[in-house]
Protein backbone atom coordinates (compact mmCIF):
# COMPACT_ATOMS: atom_id res chain seq x y z
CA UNK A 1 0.00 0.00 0.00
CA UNK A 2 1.34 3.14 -1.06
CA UNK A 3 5.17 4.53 0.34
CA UNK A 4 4.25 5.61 3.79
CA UNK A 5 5.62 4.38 6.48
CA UNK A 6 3.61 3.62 9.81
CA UNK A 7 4.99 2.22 13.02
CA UNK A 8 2.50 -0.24 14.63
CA UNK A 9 3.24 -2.78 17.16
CA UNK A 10 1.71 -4.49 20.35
CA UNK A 11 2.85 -1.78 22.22
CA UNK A 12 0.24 0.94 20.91
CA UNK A 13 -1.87 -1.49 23.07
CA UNK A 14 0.32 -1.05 26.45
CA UNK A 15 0.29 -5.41 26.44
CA UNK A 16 3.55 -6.17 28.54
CA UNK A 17 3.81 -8.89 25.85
CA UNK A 18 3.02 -10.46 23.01
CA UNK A 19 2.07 -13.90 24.97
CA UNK A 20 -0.87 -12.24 26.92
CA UNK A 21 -2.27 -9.94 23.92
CA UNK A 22 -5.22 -12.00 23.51
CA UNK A 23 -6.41 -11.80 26.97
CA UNK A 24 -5.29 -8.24 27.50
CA UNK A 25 -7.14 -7.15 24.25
CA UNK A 26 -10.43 -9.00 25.60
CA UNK A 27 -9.87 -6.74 29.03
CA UNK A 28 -10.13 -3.60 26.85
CA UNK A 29 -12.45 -4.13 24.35
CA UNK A 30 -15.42 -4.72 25.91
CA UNK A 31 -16.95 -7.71 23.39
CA UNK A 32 -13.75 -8.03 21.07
CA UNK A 33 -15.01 -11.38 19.96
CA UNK A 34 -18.57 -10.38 18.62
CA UNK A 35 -16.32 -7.81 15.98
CA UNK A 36 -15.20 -10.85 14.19
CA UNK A 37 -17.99 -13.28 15.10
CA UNK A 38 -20.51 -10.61 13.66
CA UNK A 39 -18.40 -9.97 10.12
CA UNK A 40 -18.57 -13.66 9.76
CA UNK A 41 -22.27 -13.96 10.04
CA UNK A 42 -22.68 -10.86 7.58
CA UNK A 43 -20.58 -12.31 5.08
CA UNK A 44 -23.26 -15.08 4.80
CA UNK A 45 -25.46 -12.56 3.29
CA UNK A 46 -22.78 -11.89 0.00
CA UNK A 47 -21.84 -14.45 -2.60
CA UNK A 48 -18.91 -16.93 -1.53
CA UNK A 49 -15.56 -15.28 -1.17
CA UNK A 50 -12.64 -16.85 -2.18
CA UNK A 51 -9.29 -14.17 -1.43
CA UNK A 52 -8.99 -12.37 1.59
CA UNK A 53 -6.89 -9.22 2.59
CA UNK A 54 -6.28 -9.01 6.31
CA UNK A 55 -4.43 -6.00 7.03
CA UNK A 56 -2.99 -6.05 10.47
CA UNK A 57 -3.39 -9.82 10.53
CA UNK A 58 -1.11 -9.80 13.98
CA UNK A 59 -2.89 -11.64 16.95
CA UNK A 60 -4.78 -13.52 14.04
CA UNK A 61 -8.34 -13.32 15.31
CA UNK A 62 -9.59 -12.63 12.05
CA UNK A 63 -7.79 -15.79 10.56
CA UNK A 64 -9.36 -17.71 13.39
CA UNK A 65 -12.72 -16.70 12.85
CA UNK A 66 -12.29 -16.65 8.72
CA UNK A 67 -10.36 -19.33 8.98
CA UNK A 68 -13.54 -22.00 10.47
CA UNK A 69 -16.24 -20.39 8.04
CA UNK A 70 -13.95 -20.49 5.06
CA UNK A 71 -11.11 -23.23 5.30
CA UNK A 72 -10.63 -23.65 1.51
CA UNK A 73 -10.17 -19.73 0.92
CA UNK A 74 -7.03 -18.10 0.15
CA UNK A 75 -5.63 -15.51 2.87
CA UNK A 76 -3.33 -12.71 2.21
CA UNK A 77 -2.22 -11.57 6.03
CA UNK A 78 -0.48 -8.24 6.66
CA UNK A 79 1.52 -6.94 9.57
CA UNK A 80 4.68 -5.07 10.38
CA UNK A 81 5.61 -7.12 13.49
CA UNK A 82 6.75 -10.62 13.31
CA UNK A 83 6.12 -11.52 16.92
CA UNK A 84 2.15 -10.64 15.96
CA UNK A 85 2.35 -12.73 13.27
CA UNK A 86 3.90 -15.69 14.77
CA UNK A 87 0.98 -15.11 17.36
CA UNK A 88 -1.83 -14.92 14.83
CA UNK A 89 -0.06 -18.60 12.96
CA UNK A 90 0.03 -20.28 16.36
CA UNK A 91 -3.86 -19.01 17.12
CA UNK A 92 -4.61 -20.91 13.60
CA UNK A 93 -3.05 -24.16 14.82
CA UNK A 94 -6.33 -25.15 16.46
CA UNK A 95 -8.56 -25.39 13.39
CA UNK A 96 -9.22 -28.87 12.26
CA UNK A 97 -8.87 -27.32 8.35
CA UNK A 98 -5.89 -24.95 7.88
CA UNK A 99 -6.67 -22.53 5.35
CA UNK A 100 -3.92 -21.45 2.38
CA UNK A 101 -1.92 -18.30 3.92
CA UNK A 102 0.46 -16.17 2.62
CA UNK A 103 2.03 -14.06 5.56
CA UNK A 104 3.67 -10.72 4.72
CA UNK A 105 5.40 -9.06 7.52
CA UNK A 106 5.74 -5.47 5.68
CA UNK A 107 4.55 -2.16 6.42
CA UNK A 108 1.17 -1.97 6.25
CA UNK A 109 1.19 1.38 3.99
CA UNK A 110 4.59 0.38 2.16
CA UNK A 111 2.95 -3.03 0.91
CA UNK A 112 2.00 -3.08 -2.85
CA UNK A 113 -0.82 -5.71 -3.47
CA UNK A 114 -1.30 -6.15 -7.02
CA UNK A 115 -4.24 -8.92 -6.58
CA UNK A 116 -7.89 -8.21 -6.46
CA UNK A 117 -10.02 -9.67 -3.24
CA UNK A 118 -12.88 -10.52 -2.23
CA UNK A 119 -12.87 -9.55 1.11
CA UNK A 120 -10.42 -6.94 3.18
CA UNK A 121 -10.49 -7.09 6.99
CA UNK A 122 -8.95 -4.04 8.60
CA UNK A 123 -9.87 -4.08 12.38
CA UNK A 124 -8.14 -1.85 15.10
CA UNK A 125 -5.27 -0.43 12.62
CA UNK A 126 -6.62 2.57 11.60
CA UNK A 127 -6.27 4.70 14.63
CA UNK A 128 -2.48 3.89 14.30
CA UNK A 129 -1.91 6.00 11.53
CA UNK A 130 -1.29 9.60 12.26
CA UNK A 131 -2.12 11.91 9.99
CA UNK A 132 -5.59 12.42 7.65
CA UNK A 133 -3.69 11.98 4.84
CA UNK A 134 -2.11 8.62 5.52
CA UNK A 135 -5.41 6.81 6.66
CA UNK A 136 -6.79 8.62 3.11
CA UNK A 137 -4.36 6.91 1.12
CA UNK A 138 -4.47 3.35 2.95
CA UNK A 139 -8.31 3.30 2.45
CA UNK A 140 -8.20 4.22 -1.21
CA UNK A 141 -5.67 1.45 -1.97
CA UNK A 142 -7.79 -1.06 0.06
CA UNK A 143 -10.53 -0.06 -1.79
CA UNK A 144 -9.04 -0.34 -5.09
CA UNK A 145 -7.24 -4.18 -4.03
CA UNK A 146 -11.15 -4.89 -3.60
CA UNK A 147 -12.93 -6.33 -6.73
CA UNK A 148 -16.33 -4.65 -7.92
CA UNK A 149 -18.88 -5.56 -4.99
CA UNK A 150 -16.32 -6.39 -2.55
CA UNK A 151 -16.79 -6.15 0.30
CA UNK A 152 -14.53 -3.70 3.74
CA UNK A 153 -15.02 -4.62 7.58
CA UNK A 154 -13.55 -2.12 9.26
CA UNK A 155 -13.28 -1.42 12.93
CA UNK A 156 -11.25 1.70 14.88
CA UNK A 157 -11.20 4.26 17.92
CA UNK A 158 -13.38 6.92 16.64
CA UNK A 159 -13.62 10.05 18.85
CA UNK A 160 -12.99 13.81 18.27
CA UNK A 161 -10.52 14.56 21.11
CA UNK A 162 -11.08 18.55 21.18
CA UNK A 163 -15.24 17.58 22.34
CA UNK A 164 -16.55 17.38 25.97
CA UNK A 165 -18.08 14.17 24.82
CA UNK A 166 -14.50 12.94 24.82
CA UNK A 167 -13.99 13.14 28.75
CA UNK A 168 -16.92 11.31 29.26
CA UNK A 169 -16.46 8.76 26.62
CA UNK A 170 -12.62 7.96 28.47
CA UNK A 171 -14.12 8.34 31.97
CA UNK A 172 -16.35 5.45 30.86
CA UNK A 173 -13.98 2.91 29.28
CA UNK A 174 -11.94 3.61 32.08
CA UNK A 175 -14.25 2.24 34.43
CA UNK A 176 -15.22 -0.90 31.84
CA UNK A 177 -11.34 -1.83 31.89
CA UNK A 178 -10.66 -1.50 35.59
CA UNK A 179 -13.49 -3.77 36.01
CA UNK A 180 -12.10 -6.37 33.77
CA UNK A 181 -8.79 -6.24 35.26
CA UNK A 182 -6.72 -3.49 33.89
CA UNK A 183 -4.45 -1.47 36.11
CA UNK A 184 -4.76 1.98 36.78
CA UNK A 185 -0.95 2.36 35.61
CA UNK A 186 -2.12 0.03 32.74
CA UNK A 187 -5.27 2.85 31.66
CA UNK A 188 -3.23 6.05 32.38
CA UNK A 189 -0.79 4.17 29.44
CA UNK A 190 -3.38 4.08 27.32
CA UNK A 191 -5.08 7.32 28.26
CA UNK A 192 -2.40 9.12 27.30
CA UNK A 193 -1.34 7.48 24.07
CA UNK A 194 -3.92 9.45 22.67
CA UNK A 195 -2.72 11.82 19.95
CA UNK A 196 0.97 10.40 20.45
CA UNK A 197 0.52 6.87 18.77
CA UNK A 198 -3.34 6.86 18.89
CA UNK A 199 -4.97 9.22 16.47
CA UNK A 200 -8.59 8.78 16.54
CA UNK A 201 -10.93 10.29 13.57
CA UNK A 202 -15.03 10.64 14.01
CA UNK A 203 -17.35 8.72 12.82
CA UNK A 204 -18.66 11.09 10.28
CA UNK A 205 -15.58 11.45 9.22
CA UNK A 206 -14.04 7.69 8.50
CA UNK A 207 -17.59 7.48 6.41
CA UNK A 208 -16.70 9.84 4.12
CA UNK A 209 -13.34 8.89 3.66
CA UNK A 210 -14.93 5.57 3.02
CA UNK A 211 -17.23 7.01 0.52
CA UNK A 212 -14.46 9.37 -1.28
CA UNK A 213 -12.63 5.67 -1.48
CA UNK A 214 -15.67 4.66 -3.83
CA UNK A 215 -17.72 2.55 -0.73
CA UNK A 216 -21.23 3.24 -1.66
CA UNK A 217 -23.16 1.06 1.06
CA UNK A 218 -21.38 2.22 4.44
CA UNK A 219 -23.32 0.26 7.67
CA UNK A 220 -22.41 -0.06 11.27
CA UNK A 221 -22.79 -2.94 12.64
CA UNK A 222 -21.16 -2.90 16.50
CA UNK A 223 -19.83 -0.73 18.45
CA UNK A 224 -18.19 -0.34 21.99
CA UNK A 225 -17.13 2.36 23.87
CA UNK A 226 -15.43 4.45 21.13
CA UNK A 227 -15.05 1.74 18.67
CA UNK A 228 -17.16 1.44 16.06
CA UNK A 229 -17.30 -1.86 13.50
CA UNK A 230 -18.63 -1.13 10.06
CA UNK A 231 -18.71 -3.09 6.82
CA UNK A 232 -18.25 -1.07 3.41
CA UNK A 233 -19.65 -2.35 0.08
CA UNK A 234 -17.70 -1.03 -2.53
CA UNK A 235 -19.90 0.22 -6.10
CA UNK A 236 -23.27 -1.28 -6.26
CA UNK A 237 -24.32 -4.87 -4.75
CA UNK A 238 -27.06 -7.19 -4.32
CA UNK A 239 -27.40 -9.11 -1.23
């Protein structure tokens, strides 16, 4: 994708390691598994695909999930950090039915895919990227690696950090973490990795970069806290 350059690792996430990502990730997103459970169960809606993109594949809970609804398809599975990646292909070890990966630890904005999908996953990546620009770019050449009809799930942090709204919104994940186990030093990590490696965009925004990226059927489909799951359509479809 493109020539910029974009630093994302495990660390954006404040995990003390790679080993306990997948329970730490579960502590702060407050129904992490229903993202990828609910894009499956959409998908049954759309004619079978075949090729999937997974951008940010690290942690692999989208080749999990993909992975037992679709063992004979073709993944393509993006991430700049190796340790992630050797995470998400020891997650896939427990399906029954391996399904045909290609792993590609590269910059997620420096990689250039020449192949047309079916599908593109993109969950919790965007907010990673800094400037309006960047995420700009990496949406258009998702869109355009998508064939006619293909289909984008997308999930970020979505917040305007200059509203009142804001405070609130932190004040309350804040309180959904500690319950689930998260330190306080843990949080204030987190808290204030906003606008130094987490760069949030609004809602209305992401949807009409999604729509300049030629998405014309933009839905929602979960949300929590101030993430928000959607799944793009990309030119005209019937479902």
């Amino acid at each position: 994708f493109g020539g910029i350059l974009m630093n994302r690792s495990i660390h954006s996430w404040d995990s003390p390691s790679v080993n306990n990502y997948q329970q730490s990730i579960r502590q702060k997103i407050i129904g992490y598994d229903l993202i990828y459970d609910m894009m499956v169960n959409i998908l049954q809606n759309f004619t079978p695909a075949n090729k999937f993109l997974v951008v940010g594949a690290g942690g692999g809970q989208e080749l999990l999930t993909l992975g037992k609804s679709f063992p004979s398809a073709h993944f393509t599975a993006v991430d700049s950090s190796k340790e992630m990646l050797e995470l998400a292909a020891k997650q896939i070890e427990s399906l029954p039915h391996r399904p045909t990966i290609m792993w590609v630890e590269k910059d997620l904005l420096s990689l250039r895919v020449n192949e047309v999908f079916d599908v593109v996953s993109c969950h919790l990546v965007l907010h990673f990227i800094e400037s309006l620009d960047q995420k700009r770019t990496m949406l258009q050449k998702i869109a355009d690696s998508l064939k006619e009809n293909g289909v984008l799930f997308i999930s970020s942090i979505n917040a305007d950090l200059t509203s009142q709204t804001f405070k609130h919104e932190l004040c309350y994940w804040r309180s959904s973490m500690l319950h689930n186990g998260i330190g306080e030093d843990h949080w204030q990590r987190f808290e204030q990795s906003f606008s130094v490696t987490t760069h949030p965009i609004n809602l209305e925004l992401l949807i009409n970069l999604l729509k300049e990226a030629g998405f014309t059927t933009i839905l929602p489909y979960f949300k929590t806290h101030m993430i928000d799951a959607l799944v793009a359509i990309k030119g005209e479809t019937t479902i």
